[in-house]
PDB file of N, CA and C in Angstrom:
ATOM      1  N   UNK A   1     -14.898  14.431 -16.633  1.00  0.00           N
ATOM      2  CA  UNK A   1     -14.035  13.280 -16.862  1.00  0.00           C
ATOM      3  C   UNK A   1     -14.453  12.167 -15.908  1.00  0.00           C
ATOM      4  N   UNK A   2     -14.686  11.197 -16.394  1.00  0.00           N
ATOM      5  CA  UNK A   2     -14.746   9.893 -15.541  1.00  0.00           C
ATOM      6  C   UNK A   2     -13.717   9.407 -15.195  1.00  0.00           C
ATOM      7  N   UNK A   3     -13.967   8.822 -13.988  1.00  0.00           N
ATOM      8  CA  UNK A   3     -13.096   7.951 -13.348  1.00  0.00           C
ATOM      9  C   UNK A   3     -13.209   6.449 -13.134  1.00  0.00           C
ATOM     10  N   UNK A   4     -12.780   5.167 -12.808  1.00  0.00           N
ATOM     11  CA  UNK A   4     -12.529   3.706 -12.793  1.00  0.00           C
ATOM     12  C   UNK A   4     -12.042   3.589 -11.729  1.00  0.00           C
ATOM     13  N   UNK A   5     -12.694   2.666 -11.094  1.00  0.00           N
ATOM     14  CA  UNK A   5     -11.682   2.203 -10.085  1.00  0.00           C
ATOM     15  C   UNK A   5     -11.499   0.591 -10.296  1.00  0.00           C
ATOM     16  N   UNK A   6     -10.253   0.279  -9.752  1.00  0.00           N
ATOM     17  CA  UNK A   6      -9.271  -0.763  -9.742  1.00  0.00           C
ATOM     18  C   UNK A   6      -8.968  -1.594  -8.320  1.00  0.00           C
ATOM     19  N   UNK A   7      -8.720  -2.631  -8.557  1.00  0.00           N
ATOM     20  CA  UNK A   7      -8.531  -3.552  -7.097  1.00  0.00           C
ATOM     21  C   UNK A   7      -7.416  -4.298  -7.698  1.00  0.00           C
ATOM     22  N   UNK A   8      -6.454  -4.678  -5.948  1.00  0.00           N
ATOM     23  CA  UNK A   8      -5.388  -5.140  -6.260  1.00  0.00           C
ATOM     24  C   UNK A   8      -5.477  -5.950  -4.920  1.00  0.00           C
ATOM     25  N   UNK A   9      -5.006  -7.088  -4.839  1.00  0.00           N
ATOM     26  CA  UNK A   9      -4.577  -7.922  -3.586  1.00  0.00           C
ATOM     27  C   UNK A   9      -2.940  -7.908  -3.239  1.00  0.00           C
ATOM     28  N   UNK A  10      -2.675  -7.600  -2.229  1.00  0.00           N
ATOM     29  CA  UNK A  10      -1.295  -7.687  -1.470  1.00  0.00           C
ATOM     30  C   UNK A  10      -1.430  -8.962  -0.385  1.00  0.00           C
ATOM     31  N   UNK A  11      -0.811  -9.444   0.067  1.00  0.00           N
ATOM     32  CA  UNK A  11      -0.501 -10.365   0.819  1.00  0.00           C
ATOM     33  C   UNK A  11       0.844 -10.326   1.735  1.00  0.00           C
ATOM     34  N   UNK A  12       0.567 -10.660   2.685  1.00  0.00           N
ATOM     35  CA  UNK A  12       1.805 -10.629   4.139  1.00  0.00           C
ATOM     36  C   UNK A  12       1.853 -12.520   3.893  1.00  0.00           C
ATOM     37  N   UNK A  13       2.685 -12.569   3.909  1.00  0.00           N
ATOM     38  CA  UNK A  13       2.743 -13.953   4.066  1.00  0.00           C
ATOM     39  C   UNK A  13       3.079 -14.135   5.759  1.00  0.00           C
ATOM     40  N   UNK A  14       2.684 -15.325   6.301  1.00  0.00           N
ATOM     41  CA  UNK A  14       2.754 -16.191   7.263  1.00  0.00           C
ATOM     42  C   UNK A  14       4.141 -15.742   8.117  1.00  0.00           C
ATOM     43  N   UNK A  15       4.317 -15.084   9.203  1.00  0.00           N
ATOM     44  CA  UNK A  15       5.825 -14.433   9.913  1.00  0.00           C
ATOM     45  C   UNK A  15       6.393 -13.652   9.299  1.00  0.00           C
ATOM     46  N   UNK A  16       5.962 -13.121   8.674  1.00  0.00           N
ATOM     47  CA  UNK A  16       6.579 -12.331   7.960  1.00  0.00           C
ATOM     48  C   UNK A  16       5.931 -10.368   8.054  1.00  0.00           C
ATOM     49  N   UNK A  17       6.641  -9.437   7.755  1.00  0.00           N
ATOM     50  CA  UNK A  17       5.961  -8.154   8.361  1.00  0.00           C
ATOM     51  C   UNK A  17       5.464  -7.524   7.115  1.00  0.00           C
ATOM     52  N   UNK A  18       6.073  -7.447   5.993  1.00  0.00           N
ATOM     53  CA  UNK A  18       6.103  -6.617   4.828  1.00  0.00           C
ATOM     54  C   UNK A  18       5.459  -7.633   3.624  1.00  0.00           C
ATOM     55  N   UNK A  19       4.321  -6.856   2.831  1.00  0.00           N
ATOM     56  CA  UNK A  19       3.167  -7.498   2.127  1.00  0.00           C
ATOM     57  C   UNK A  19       4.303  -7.349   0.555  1.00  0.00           C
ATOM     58  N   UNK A  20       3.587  -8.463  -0.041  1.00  0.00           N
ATOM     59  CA  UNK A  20       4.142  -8.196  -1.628  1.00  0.00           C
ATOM     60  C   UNK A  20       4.099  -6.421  -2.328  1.00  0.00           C
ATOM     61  N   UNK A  21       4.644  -6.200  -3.543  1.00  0.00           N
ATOM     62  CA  UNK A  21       4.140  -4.865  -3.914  1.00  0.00           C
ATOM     63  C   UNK A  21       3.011  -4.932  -4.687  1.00  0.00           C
ATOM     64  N   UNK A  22       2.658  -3.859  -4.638  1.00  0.00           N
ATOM     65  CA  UNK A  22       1.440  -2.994  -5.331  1.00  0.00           C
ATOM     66  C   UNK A  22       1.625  -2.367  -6.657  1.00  0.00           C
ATOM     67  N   UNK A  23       1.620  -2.530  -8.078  1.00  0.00           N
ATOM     68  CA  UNK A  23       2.124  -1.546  -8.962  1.00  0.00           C
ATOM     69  C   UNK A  23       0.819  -0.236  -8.889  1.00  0.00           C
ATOM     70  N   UNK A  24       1.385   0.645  -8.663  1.00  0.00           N
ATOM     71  CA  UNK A  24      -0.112   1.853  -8.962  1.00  0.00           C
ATOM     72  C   UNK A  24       0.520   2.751  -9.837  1.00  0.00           C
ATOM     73  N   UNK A  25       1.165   2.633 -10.692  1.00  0.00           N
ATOM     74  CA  UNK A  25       1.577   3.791 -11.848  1.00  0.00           C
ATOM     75  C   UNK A  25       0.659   4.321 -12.228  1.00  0.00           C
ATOM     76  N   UNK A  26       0.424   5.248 -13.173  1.00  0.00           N
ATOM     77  CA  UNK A  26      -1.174   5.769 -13.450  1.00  0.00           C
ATOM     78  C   UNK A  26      -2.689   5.926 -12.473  1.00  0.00           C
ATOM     79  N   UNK A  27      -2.122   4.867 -11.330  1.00  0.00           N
ATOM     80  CA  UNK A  27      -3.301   5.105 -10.395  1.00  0.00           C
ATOM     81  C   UNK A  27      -3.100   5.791  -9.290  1.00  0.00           C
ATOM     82  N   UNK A  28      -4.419   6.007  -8.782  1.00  0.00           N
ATOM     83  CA  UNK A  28      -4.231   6.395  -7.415  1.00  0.00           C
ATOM     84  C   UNK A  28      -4.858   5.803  -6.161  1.00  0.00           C
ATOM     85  N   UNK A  29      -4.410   5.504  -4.884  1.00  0.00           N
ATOM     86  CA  UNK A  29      -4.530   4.659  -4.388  1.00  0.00           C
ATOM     87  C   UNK A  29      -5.902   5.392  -2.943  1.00  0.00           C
ATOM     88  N   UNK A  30      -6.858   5.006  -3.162  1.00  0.00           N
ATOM     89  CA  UNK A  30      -7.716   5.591  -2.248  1.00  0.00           C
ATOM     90  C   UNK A  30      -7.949   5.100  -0.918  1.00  0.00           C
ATOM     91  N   UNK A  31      -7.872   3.527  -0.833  1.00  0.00           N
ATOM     92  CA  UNK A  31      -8.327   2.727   0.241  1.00  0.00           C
ATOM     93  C   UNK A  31      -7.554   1.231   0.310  1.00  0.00           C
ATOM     94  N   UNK A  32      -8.069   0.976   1.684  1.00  0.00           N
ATOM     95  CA  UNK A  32      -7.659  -0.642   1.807  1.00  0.00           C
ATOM     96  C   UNK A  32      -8.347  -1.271   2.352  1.00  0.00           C
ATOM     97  N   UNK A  33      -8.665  -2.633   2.169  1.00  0.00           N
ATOM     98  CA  UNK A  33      -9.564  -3.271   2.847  1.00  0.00           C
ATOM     99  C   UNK A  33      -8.959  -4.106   3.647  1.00  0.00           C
ATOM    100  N   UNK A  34      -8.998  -3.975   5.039  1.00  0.00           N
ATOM    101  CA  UNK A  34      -7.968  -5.584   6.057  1.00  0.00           C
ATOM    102  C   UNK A  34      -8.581  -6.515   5.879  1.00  0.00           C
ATOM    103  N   UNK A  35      -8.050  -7.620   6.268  1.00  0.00           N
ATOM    104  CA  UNK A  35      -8.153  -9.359   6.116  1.00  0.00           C
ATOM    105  C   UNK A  35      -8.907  -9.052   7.739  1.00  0.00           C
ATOM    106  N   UNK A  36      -9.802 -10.241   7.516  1.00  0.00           N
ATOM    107  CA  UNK A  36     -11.019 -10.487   8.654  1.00  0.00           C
ATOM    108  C   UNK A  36      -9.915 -10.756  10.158  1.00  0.00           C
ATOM    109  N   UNK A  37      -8.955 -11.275   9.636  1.00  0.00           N
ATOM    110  CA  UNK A  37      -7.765 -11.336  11.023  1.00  0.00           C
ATOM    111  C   UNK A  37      -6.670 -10.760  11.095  1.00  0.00           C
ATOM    112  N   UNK A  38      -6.382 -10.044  11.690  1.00  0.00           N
ATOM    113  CA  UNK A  38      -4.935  -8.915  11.800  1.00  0.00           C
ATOM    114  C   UNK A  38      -4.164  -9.028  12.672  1.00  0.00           C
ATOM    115  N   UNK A  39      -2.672  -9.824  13.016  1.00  0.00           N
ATOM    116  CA  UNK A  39      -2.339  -9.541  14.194  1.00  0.00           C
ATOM    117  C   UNK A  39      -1.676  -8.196  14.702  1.00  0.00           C
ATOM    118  N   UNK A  40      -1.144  -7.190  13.765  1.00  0.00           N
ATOM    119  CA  UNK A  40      -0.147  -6.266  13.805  1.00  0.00           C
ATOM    120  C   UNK A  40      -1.769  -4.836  14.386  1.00  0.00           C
ATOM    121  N   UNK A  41      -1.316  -3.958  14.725  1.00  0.00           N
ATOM    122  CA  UNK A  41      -2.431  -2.591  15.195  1.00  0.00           C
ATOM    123  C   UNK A  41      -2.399  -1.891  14.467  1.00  0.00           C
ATOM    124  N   UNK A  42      -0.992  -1.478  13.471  1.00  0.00           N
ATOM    125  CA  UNK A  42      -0.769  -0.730  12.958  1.00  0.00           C
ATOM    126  C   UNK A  42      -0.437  -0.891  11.545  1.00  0.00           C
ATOM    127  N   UNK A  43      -0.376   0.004  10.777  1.00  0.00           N
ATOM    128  CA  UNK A  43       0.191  -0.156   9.092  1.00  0.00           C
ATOM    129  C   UNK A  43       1.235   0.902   8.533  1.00  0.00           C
ATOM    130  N   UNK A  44       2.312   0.489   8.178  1.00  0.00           N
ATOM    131  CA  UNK A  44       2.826   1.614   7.349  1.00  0.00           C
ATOM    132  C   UNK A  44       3.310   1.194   6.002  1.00  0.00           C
ATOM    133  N   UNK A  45       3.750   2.001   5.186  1.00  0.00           N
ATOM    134  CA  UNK A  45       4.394   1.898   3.878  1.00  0.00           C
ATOM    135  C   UNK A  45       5.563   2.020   3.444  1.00  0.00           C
ATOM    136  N   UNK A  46       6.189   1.225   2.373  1.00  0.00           N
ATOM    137  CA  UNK A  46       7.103   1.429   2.042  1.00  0.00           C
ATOM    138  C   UNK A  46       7.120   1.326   0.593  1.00  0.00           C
ATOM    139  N   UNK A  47       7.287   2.592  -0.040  1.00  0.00           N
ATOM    140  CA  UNK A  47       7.106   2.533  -1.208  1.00  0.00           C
ATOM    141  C   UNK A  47       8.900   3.223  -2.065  1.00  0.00           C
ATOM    142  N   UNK A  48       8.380   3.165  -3.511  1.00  0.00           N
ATOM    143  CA  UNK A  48       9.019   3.177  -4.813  1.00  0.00           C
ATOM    144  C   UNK A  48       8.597   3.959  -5.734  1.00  0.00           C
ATOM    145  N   UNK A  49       9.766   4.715  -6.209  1.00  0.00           N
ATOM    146  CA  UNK A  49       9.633   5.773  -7.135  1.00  0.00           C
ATOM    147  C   UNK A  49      10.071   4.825  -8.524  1.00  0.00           C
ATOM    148  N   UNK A  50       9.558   5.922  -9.550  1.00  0.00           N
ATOM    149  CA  UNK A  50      10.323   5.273 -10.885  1.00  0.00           C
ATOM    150  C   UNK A  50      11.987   5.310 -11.036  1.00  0.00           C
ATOM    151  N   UNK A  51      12.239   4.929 -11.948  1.00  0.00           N
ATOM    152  CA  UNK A  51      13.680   4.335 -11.802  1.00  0.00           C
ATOM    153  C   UNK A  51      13.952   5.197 -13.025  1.00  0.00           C
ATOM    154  N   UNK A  52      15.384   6.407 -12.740  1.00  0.00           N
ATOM    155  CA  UNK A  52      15.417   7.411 -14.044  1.00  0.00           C
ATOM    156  C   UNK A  52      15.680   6.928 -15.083  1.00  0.00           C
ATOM    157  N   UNK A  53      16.330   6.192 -14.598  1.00  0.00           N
ATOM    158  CA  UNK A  53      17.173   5.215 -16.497  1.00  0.00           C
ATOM    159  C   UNK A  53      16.211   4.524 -16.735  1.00  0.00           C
ATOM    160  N   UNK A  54      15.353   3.880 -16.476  1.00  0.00           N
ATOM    161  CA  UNK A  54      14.260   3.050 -17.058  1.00  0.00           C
ATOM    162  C   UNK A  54      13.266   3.618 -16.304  1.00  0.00           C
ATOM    163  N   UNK A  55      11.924   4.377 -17.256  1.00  0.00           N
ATOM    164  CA  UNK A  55      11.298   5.077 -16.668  1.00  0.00           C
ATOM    165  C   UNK A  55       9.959   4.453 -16.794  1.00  0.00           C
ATOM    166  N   UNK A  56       9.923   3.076 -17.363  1.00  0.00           N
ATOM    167  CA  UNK A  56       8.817   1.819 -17.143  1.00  0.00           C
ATOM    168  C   UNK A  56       8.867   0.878 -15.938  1.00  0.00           C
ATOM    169  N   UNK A  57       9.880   1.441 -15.462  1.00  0.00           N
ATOM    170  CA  UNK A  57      10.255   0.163 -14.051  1.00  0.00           C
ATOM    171  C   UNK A  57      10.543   0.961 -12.854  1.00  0.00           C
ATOM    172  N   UNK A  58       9.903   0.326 -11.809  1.00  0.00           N
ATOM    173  CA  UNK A  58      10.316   1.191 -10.566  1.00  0.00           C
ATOM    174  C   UNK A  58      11.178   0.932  -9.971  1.00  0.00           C
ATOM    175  N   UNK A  59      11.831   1.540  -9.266  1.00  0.00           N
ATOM    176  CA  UNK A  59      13.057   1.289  -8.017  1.00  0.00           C
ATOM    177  C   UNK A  59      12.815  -0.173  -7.535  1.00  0.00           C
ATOM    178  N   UNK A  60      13.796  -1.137  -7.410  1.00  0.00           N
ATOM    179  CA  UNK A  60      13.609  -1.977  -6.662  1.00  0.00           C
ATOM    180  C   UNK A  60      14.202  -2.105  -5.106  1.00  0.00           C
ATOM    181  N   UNK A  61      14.178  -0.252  -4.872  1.00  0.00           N
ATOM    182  CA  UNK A  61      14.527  -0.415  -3.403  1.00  0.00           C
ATOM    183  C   UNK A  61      13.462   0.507  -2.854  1.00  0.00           C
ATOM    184  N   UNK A  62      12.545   0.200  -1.971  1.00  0.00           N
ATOM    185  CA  UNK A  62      11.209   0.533  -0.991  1.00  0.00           C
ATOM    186  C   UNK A  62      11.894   1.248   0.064  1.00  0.00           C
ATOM    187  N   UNK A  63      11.623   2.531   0.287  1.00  0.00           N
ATOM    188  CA  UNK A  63      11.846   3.324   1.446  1.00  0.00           C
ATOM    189  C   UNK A  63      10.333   3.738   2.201  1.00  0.00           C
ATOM    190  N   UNK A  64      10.703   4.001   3.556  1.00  0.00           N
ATOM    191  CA  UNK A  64       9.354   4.290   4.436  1.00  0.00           C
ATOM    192  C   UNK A  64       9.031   5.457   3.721  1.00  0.00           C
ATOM    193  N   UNK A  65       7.473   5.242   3.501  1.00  0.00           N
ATOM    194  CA  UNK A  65       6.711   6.513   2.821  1.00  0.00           C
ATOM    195  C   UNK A  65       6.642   7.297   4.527  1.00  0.00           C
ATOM    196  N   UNK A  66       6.515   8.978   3.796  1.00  0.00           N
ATOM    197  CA  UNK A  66       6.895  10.105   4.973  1.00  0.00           C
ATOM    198  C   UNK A  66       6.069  11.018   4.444  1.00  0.00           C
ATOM    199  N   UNK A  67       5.009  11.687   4.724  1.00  0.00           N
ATOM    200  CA  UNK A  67       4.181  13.391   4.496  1.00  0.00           C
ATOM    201  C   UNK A  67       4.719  14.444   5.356  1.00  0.00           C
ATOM    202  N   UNK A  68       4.505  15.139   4.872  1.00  0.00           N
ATOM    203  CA  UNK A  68       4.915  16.225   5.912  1.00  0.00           C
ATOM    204  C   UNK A  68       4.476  16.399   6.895  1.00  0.00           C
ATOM    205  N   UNK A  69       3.957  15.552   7.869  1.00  0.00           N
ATOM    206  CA  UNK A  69       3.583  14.973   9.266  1.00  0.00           C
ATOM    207  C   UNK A  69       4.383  13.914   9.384  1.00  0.00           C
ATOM    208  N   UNK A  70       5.117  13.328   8.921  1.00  0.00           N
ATOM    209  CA  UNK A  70       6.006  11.928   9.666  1.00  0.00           C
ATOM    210  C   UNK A  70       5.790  10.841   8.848  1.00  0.00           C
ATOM    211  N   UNK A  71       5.849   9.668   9.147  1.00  0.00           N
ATOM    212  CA  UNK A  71       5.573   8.565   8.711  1.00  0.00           C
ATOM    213  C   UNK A  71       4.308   8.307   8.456  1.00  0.00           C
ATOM    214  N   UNK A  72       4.050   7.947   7.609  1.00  0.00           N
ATOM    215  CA  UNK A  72       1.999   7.696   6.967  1.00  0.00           C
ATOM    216  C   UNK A  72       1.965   6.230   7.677  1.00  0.00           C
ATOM    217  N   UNK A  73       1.606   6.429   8.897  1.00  0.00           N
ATOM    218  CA  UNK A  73       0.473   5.759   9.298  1.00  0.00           C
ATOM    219  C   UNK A  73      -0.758   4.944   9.799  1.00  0.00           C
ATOM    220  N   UNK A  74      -1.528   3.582   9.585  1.00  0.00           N
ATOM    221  CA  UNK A  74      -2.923   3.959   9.995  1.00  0.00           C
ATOM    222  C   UNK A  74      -2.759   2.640  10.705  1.00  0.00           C
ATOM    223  N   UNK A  75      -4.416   2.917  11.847  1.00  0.00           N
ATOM    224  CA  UNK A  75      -4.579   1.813  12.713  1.00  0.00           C
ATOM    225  C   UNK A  75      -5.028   0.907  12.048  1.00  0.00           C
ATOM    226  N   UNK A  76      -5.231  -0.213  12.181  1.00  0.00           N
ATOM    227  CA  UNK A  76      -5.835  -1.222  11.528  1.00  0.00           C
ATOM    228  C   UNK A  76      -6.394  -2.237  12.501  1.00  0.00           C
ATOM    229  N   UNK A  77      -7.599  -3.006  11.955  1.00  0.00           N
ATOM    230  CA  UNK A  77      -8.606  -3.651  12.864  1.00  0.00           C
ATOM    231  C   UNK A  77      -8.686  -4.835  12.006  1.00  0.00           C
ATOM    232  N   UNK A  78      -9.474  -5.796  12.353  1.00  0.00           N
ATOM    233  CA  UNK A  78     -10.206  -6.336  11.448  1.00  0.00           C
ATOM    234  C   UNK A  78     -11.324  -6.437  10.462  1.00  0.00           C
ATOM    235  N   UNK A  79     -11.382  -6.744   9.429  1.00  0.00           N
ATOM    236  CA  UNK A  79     -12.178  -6.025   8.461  1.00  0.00           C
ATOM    237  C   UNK A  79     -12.280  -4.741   8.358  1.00  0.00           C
ATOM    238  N   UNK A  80     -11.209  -3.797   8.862  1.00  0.00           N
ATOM    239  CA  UNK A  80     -11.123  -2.126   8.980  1.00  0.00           C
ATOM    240  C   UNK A  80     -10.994  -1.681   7.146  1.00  0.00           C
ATOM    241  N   UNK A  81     -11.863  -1.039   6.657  1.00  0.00           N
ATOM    242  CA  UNK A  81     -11.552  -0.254   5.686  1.00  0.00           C
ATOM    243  C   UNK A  81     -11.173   1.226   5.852  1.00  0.00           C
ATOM    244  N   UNK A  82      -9.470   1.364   5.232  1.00  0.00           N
ATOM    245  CA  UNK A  82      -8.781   2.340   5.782  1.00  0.00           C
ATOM    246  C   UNK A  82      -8.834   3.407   4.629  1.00  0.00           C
ATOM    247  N   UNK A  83      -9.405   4.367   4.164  1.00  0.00           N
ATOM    248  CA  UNK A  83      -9.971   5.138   3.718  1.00  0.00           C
ATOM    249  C   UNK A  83      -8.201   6.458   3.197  1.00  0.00           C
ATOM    250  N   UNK A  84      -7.535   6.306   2.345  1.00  0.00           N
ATOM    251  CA  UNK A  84      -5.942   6.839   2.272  1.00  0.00           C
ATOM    252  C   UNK A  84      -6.167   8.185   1.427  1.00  0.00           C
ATOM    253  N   UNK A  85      -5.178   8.956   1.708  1.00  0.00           N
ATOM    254  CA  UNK A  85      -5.201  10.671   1.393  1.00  0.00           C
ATOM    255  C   UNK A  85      -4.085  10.440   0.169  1.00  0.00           C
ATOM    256  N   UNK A  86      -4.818  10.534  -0.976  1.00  0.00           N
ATOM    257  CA  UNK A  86      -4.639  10.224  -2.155  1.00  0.00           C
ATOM    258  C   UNK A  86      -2.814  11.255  -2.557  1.00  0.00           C
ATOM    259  N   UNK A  87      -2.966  12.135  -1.468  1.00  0.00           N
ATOM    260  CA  UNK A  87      -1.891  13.524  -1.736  1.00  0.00           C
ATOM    261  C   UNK A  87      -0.170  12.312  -1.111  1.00  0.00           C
ATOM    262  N   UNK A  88      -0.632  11.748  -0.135  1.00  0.00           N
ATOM    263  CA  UNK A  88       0.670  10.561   0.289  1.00  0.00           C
ATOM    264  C   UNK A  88       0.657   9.587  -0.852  1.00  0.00           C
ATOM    265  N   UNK A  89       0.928   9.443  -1.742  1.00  0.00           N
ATOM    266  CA  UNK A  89       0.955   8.381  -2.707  1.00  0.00           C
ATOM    267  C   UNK A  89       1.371   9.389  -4.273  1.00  0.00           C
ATOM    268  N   UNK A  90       1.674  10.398  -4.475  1.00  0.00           N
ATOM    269  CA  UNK A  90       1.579  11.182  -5.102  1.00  0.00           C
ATOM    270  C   UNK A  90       3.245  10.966  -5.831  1.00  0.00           C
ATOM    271  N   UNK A  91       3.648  10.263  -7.030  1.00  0.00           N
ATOM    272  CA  UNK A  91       4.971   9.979  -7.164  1.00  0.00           C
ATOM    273  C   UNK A  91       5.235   8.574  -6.743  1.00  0.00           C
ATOM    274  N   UNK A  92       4.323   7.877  -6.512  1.00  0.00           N
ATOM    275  CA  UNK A  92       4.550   6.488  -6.114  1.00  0.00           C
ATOM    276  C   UNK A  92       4.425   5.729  -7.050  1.00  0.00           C
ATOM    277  N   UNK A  93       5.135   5.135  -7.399  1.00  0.00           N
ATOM    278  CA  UNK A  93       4.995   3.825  -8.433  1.00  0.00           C
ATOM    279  C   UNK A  93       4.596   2.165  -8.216  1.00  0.00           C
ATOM    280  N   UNK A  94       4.894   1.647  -7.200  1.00  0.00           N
ATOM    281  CA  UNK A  94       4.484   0.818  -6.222  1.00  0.00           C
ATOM    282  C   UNK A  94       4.840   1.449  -4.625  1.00  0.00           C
ATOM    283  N   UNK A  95       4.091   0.277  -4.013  1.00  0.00           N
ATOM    284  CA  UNK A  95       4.296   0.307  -2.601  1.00  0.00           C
ATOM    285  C   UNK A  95       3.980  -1.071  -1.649  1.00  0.00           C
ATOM    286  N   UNK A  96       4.474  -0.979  -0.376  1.00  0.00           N
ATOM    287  CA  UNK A  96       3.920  -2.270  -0.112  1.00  0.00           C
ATOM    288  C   UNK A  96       3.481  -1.495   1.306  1.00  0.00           C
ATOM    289  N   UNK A  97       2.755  -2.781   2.225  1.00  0.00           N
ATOM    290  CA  UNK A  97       2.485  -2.658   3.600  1.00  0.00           C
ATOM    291  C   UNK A  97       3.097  -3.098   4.427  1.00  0.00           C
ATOM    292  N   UNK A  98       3.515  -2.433   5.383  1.00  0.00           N
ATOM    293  CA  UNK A  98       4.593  -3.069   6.542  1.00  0.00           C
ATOM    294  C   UNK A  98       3.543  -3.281   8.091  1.00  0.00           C
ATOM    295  N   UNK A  99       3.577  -4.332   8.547  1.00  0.00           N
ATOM    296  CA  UNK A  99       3.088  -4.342  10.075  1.00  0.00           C
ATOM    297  C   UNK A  99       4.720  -3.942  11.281  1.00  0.00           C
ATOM    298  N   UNK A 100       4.003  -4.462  11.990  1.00  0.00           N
ATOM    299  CA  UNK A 100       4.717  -3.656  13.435  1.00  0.00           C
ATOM    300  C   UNK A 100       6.153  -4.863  13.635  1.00  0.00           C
ATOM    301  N   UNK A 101       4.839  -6.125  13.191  1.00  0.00           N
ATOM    302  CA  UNK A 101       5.663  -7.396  13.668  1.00  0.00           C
ATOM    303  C   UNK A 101       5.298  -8.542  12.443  1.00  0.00           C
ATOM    304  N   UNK A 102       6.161  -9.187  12.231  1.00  0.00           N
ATOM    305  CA  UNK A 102       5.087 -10.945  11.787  1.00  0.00           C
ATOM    306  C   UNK A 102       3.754 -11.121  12.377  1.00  0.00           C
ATOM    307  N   UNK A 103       3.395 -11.377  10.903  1.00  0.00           N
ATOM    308  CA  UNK A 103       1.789 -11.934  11.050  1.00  0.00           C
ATOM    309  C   UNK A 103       1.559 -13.431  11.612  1.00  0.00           C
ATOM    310  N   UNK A 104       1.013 -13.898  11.990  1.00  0.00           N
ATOM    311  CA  UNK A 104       0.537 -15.060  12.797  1.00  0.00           C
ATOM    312  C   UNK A 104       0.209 -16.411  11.534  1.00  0.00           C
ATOM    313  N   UNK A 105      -0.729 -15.787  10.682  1.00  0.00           N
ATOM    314  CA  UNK A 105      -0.973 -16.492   9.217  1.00  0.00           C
ATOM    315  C   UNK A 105      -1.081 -15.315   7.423  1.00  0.00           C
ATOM    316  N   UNK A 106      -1.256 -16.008   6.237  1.00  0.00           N
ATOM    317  CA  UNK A 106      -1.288 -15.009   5.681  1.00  0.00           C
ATOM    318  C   UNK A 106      -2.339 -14.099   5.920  1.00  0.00           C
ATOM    319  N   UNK A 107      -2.087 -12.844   5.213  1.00  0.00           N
ATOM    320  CA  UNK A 107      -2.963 -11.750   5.600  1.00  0.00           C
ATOM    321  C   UNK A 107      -3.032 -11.248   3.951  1.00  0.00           C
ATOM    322  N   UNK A 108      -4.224 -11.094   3.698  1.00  0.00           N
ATOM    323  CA  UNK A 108      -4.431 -10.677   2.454  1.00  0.00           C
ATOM    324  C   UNK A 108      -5.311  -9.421   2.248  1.00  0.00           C
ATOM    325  N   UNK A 109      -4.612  -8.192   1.865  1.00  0.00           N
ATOM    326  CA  UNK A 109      -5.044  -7.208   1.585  1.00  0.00           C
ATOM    327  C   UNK A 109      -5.881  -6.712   0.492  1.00  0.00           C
ATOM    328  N   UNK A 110      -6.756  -6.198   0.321  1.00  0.00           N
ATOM    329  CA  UNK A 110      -7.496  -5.856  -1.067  1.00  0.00           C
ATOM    330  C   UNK A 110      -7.278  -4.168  -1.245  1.00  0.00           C
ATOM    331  N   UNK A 111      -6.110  -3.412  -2.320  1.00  0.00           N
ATOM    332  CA  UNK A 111      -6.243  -2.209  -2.452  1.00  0.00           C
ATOM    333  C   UNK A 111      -7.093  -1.509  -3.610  1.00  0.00           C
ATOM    334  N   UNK A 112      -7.686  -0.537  -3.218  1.00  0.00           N
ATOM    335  CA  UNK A 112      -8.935   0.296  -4.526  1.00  0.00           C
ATOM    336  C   UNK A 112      -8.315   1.398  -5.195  1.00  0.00           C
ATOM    337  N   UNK A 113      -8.089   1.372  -6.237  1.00  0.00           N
ATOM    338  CA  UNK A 113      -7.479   2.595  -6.789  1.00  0.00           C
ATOM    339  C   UNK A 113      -8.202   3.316  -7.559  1.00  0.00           C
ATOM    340  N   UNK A 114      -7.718   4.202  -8.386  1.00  0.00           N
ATOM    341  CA  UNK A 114      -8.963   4.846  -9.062  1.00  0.00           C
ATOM    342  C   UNK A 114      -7.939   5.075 -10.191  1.00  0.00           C
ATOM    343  N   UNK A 115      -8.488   5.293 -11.407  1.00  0.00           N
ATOM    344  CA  UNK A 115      -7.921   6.105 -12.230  1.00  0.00           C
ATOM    345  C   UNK A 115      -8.518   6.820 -13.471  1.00  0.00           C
ATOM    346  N   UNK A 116      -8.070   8.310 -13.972  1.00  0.00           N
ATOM    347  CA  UNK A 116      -8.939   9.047 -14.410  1.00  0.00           C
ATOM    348  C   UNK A 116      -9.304   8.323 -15.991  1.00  0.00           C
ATOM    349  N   UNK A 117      -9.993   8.178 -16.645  1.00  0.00           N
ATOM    350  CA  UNK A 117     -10.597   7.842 -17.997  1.00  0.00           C
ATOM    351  C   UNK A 117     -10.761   9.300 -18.992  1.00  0.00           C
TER     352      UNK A 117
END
């Protein structure tokens, strides 16, 4: 079976901590690429399950994504490509990125997904 992969841009806007969402229904989310300037060290998630009564639309309420190690997650650099364990995203319907703090300017994320063909 072949696989496709997919790109998506997220964005942190300007003071702000938490990036637009991500839809990845059908996909799976492998990687991220950081913006050449980062002020935050760190990254985490907050994602969305499907919504039972409407099972085309996701939750429009984002809780911190959690593995069975804690909170997912990763350092981030500039231009860091963060390489994600496809098993944390598993039931996710969107998600977004949270920094530590407000970003300084926008920050624009590029995510790679894959999905099977």
């Amino acid at each position: 079976m072949a696989s496709q992969t997919s790109y998506a841009s997220i964005v942190i806007a300007t003071d702000d901590d938490l990036s637009t969402a991500v839809d990845c229904r059908g996909l799976i989310p492998l990687g991220i690429q950081c913006p050449a300037t980062i002020t935050s060290a760190s990254i985490t998630f907050k994602a969305s399950a499907l919504d039972s009564a409407h099972p085309d639309v996701p939750f429009t309420t984002y809780g911190s994504l959690y593995n069975k190690n804690g909170e997912v997650s990763y350092a981030v650099a500039a231009n860091r490509f963060i390489a994600l364990d496809p098993a944390d995203f598993a039931g996710v319907a969107s998600f977004k990125i949270a920094t530590a703090s407000g970003e300084a300017a926008n920050r624009k994320f590029a995510v790679i997904m894959r999905h099977d063909a």
